[in-house]
Protein backbone atom coordinates (compact mmCIF):
# COMPACT_ATOMS: atom_id res chain seq x y z
CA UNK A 1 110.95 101.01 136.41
CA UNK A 2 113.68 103.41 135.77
CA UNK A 3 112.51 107.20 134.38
CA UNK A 4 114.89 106.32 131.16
CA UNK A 5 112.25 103.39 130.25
CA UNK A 6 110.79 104.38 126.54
CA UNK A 7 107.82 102.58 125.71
CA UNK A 8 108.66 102.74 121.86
CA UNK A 9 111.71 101.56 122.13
CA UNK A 10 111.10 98.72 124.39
CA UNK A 11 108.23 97.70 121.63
CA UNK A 12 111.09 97.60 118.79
CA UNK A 13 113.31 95.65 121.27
CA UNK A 14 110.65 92.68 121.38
CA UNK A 15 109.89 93.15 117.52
CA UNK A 16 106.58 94.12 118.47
CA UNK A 17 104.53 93.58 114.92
CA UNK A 18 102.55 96.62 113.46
CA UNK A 19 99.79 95.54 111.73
CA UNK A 20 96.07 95.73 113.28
CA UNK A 21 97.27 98.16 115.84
CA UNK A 22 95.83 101.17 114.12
CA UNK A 23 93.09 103.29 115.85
CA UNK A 24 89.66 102.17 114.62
CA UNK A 25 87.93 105.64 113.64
CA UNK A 26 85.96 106.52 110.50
CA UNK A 27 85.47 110.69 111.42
CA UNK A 28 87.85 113.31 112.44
CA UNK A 29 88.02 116.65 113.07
CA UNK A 30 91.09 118.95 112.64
CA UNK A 31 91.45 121.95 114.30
CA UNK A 32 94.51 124.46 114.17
CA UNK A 33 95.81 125.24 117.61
CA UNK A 34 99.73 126.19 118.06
CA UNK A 35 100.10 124.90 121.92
CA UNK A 36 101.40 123.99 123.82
CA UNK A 37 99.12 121.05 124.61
CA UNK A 38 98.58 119.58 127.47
CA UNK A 39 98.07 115.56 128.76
CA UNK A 40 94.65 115.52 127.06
CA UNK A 41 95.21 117.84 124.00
CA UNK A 42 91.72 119.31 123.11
CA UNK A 43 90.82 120.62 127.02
CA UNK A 44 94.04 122.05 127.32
CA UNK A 45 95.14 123.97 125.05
CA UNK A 46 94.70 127.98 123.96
CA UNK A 47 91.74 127.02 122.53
CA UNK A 48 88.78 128.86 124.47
CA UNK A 49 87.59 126.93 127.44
CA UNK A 50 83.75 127.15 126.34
CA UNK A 51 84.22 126.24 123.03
CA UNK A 52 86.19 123.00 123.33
CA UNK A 53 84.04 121.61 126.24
CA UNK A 54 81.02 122.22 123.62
CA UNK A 55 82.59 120.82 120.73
CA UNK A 56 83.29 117.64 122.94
CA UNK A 57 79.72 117.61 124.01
CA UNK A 58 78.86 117.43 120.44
CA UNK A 59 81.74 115.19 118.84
CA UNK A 60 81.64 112.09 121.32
CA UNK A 61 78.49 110.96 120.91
CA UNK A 62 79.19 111.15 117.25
CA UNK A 63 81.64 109.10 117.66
CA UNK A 64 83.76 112.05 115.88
CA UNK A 65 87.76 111.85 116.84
CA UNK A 66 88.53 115.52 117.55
CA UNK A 67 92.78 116.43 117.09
CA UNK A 68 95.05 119.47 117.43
CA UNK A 69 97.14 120.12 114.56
CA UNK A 70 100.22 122.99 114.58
CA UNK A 71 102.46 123.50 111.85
CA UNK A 72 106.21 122.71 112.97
CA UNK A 73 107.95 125.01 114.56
CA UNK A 74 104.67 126.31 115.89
CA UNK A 75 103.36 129.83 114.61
CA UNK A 76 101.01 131.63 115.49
CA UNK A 77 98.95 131.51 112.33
CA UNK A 78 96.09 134.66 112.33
CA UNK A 79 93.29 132.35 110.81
CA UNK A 80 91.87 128.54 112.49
CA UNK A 81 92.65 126.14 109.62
CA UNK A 82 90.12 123.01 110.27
CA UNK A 83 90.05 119.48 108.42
CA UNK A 84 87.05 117.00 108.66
CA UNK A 85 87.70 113.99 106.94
CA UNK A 86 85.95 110.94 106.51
CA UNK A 87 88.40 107.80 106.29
CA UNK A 88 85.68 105.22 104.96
CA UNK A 89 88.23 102.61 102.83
CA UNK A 90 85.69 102.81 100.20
CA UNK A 91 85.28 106.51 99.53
CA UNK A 92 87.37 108.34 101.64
CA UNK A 93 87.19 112.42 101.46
CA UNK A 94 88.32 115.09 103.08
CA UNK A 95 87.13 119.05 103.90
CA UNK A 96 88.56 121.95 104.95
CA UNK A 97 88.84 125.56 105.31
CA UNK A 98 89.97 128.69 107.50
CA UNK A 99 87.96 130.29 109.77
CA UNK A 100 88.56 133.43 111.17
CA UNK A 101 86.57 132.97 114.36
CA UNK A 102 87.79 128.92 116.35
CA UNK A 103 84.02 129.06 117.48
CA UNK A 104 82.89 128.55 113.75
CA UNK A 105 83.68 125.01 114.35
CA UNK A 106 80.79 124.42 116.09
CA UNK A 107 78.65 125.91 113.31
CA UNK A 108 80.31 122.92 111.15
CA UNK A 109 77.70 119.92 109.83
CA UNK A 110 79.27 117.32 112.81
CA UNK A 111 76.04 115.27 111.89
CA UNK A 112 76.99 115.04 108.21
CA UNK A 113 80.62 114.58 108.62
CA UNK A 114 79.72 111.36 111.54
CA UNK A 115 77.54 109.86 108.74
CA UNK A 116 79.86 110.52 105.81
CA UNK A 117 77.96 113.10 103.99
CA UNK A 118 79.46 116.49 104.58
CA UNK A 119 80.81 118.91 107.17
CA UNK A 120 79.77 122.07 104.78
CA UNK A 121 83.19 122.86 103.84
CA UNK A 122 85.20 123.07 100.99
CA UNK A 123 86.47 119.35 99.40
CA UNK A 124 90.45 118.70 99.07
CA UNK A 125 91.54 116.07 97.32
CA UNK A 126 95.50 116.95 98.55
CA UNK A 127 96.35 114.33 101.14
CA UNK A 128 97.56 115.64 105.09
CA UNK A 129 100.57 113.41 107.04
CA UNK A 130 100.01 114.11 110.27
CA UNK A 131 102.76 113.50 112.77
CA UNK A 132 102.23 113.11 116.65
CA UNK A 133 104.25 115.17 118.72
CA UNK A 134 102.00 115.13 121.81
CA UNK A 135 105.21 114.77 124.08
CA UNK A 136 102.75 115.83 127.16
CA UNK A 137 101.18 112.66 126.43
CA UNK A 138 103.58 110.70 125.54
CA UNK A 139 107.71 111.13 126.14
CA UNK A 140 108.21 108.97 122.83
CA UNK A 141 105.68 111.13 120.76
CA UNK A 142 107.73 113.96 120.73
CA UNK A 143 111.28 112.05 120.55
CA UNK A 144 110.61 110.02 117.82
CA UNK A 145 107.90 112.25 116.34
CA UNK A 146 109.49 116.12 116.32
CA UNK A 147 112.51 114.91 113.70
CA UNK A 148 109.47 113.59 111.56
CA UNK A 149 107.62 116.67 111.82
CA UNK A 150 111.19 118.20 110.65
CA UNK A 151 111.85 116.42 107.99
CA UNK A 152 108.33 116.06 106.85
CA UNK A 153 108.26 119.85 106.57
CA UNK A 154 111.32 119.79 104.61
CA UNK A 155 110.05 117.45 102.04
CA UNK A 156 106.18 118.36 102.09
CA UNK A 157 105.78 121.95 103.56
CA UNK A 158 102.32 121.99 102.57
CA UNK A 159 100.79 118.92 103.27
CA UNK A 160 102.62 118.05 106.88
CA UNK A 161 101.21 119.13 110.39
CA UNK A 162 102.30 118.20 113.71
CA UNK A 163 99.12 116.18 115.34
CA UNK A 164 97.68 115.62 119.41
CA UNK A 165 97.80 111.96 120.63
CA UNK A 166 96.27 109.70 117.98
CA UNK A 167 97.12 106.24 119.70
CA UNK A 168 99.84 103.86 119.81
CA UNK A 169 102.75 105.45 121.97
CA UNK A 170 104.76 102.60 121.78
CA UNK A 171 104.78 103.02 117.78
CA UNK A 172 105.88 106.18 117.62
CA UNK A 173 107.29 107.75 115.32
CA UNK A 174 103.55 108.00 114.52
CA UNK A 175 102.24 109.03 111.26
CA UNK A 176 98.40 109.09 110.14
CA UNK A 177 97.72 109.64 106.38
CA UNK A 178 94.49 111.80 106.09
CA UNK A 179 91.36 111.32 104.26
CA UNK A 180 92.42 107.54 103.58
CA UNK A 181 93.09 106.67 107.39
CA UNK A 182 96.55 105.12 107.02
CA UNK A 183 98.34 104.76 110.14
CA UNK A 184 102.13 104.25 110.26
CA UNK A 185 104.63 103.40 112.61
CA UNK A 186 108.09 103.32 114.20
CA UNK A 187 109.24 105.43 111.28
CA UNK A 188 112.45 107.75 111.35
CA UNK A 189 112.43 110.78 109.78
CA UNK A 190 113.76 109.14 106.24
CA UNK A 191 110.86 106.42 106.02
CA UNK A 192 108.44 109.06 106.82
CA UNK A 193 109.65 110.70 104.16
CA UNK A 194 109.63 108.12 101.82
CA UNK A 195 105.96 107.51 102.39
CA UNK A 196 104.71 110.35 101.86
CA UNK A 197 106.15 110.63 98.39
CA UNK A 198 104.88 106.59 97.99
CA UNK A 199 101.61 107.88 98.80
CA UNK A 200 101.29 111.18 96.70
CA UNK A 201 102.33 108.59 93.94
CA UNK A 202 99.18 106.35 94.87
CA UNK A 203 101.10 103.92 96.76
CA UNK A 204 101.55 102.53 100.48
CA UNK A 205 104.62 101.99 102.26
CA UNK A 206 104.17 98.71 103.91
CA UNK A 207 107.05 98.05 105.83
CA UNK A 208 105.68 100.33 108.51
CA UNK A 209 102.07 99.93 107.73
CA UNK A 210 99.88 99.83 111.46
CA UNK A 211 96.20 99.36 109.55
CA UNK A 212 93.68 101.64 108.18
CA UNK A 213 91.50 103.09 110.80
CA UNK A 214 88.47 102.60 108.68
CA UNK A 215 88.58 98.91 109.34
CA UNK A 216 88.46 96.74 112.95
CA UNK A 217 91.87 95.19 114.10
CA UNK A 218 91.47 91.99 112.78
CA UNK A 219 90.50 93.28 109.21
CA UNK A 220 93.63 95.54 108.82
CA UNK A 221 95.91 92.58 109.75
CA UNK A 222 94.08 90.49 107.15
CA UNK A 223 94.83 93.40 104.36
CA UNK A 224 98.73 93.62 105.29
CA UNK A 225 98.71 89.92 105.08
CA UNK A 226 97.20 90.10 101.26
CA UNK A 227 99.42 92.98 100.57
CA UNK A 228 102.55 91.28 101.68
CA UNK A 229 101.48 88.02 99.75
CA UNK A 230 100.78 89.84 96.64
CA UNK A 231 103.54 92.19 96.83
CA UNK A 232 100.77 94.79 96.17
CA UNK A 233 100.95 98.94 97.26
CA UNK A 234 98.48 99.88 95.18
CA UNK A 235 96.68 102.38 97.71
CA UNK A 236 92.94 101.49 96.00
CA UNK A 237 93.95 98.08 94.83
CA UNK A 238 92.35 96.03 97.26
CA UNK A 239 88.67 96.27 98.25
CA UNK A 240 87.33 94.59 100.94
CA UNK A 241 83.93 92.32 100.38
CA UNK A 242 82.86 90.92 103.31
CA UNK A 243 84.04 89.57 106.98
CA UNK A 244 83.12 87.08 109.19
CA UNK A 245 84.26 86.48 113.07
CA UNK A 246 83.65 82.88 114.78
CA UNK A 247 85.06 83.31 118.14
CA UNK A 248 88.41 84.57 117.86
CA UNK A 249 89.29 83.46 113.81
CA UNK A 250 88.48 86.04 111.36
CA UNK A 251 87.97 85.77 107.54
CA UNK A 252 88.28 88.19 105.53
CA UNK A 253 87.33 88.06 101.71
CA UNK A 254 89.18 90.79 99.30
CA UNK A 255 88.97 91.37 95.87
CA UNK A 256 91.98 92.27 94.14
CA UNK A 257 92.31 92.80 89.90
CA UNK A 258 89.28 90.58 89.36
CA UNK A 259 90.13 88.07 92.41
CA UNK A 260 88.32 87.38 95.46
CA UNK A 261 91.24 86.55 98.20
CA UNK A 262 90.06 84.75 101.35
CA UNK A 263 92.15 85.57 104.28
CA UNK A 264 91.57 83.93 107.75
CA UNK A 265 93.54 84.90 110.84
CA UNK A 266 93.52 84.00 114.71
CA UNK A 267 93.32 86.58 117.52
CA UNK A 268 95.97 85.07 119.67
CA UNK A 269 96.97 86.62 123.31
CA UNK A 270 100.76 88.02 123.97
CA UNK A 271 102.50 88.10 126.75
CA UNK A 272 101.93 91.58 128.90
CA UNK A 273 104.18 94.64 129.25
CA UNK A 274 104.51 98.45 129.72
CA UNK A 275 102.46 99.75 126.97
CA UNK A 276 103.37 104.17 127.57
CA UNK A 277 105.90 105.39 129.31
CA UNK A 278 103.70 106.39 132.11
CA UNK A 279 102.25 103.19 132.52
CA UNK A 280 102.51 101.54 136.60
CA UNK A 281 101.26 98.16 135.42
CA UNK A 282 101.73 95.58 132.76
CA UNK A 283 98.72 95.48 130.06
CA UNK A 284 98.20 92.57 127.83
CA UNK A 285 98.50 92.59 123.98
CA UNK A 286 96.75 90.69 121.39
CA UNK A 287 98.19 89.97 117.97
CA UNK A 288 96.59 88.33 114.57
CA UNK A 289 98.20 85.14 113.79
CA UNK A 290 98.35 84.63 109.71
CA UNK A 291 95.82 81.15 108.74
CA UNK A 292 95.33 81.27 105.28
CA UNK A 293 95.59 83.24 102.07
CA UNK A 294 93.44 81.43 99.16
CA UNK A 295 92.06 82.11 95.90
CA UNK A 296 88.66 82.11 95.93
CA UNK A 297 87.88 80.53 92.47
CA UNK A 298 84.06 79.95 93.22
CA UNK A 299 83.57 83.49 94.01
CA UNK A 300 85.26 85.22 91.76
CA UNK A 301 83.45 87.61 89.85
CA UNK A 302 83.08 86.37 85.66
């Protein structure tokens, strides 16, 4: 395979669909570090070597996702700012503060933030877009992510940071919305733009929508399904009720302004390519094949 192959662009050549390909992760853990980063982000970096090989002792078996976030153009900020947020679709939240010591983290509540409590810091309700630029791991990362990062800093100085490798190459432009686990992709600096403003307005920007992390593959298909149906970007206007997986068909019920909505989808096999640009081998892909979209008039509540 030639060294110009680009795994992102190869996935918007075969139109590739987005939804259900978000990362399926409920806790995360943000920690400031200004690079550069290296293949895997978190064990090298200028973070201390002691203190990130504890904090992955501690965060893996709590299932925690730990990331490196940098503002663009990379300072060298005096202070650690850290983020845990907890990206349940039901009650999402998110902490944070600065710490003027990186080993602090450790002191931070991992238990409580892996079970949705707390972490012990102080609550934000001001929403992060987090753009991946983690070109170590990743060629397309920081290609299609650094004009993002720009332009996101532009528009949203406050609220944008540059983020390590959060999954998806082949998406990028990659964008996660933080607490509420929105994952976006193949964006250009514009749409990215455009969704964060949709979202600090309480709305989602479907077009690009990959899935919210807080819910399995299947389930965030089955929610960009609804939303397309309905024509609804309400960002807390759908609730999932309940799920249900008989081999490889899904159903889904929602309930939406009073509604239940009973989705059922298919898990059906693609056919295999390059899925990074490092990749040596072809890797198979999966995507969730639309059933049904019905009312559910016996179930609805009233």
């Amino acid at each position: 395979m030639s060294q110009e192959f680009r795994c992102s662009a190869s996935s918007l050549a075969r139109s590739e669909p987005l939804l259900g390909t978000a990362s399926t992760v409920m806790a995360f853990l943000l920690i400031e570090d200004s690079g550069p980063w290296g293949v895997d982000a978190v064990r090298d970096c200028r973070l201390p070597k002691r203190l990130t090989a504890d904090l992955l002792d501690r965060v893996h078996p709590l299932g925690i996702r730990p990331l490196l976030i940098r503002r663009h153009g990379r300072s060298n900020p005096a202070s650690t700012r850290v983020f845990a947020a907890y990206a349940d679709p039901h009650l999402a939240w998110m902490q944070t503060a600065e710490l003027d010591n990186p080993h602090h983290v450790l002191d931070l509540d991992l238990e409580g933030l892996a079970s949705g409590r707390s972490a012990g810091l102080a609550a934000t309700d001001t929403p992060i877009f987090l753009t991946c630029t983690h070109g170590k791991h990743d060629p397309c990362c920081a290609e299609q992510g650094r004009p993002i990062a720009r332009a996101l800093a532009a528009s949203h100085p406050d609220q944008s940071w540059e983020v390590s490798h959060i999954g998806g190459d082949r998406f990028a432009g990659n964008v996660l919305v933080l607490p509420d686990g929105l994952y976006y992709g193949h964006l250009d600096p514009r749409a990215a733009s455009a969704l964060a403003t949709q979202h600090r307005s309480g709305h989602i920007h479907l077009h690009h929508l990959r899935g919210r992390c807080g819910y399995g593959f299947a389930v965030q298909a089955a929610e960009i399904y609804l939303r397309r149906h309905l024509g609804e970007t309400g960002l807390k206007a759908i609730r999932l009720e309940s799920q249900s997986l008989r081999a490889d068909i899904t159903e889904a019920v929602f309930l939406h302004g009073g509604q239940r909505w009973v989705v059922t989808l298919r898990r059906t096999p693609g056919e295999a390519h390059l899925l990074t640009c490092g990749s040596r081998r072809n890797y198979p892909t999966y995507q969730h094949q639309l059933g049904s979209i019905e009312p559910d008039s016996v179930g609805s509540p009233g």
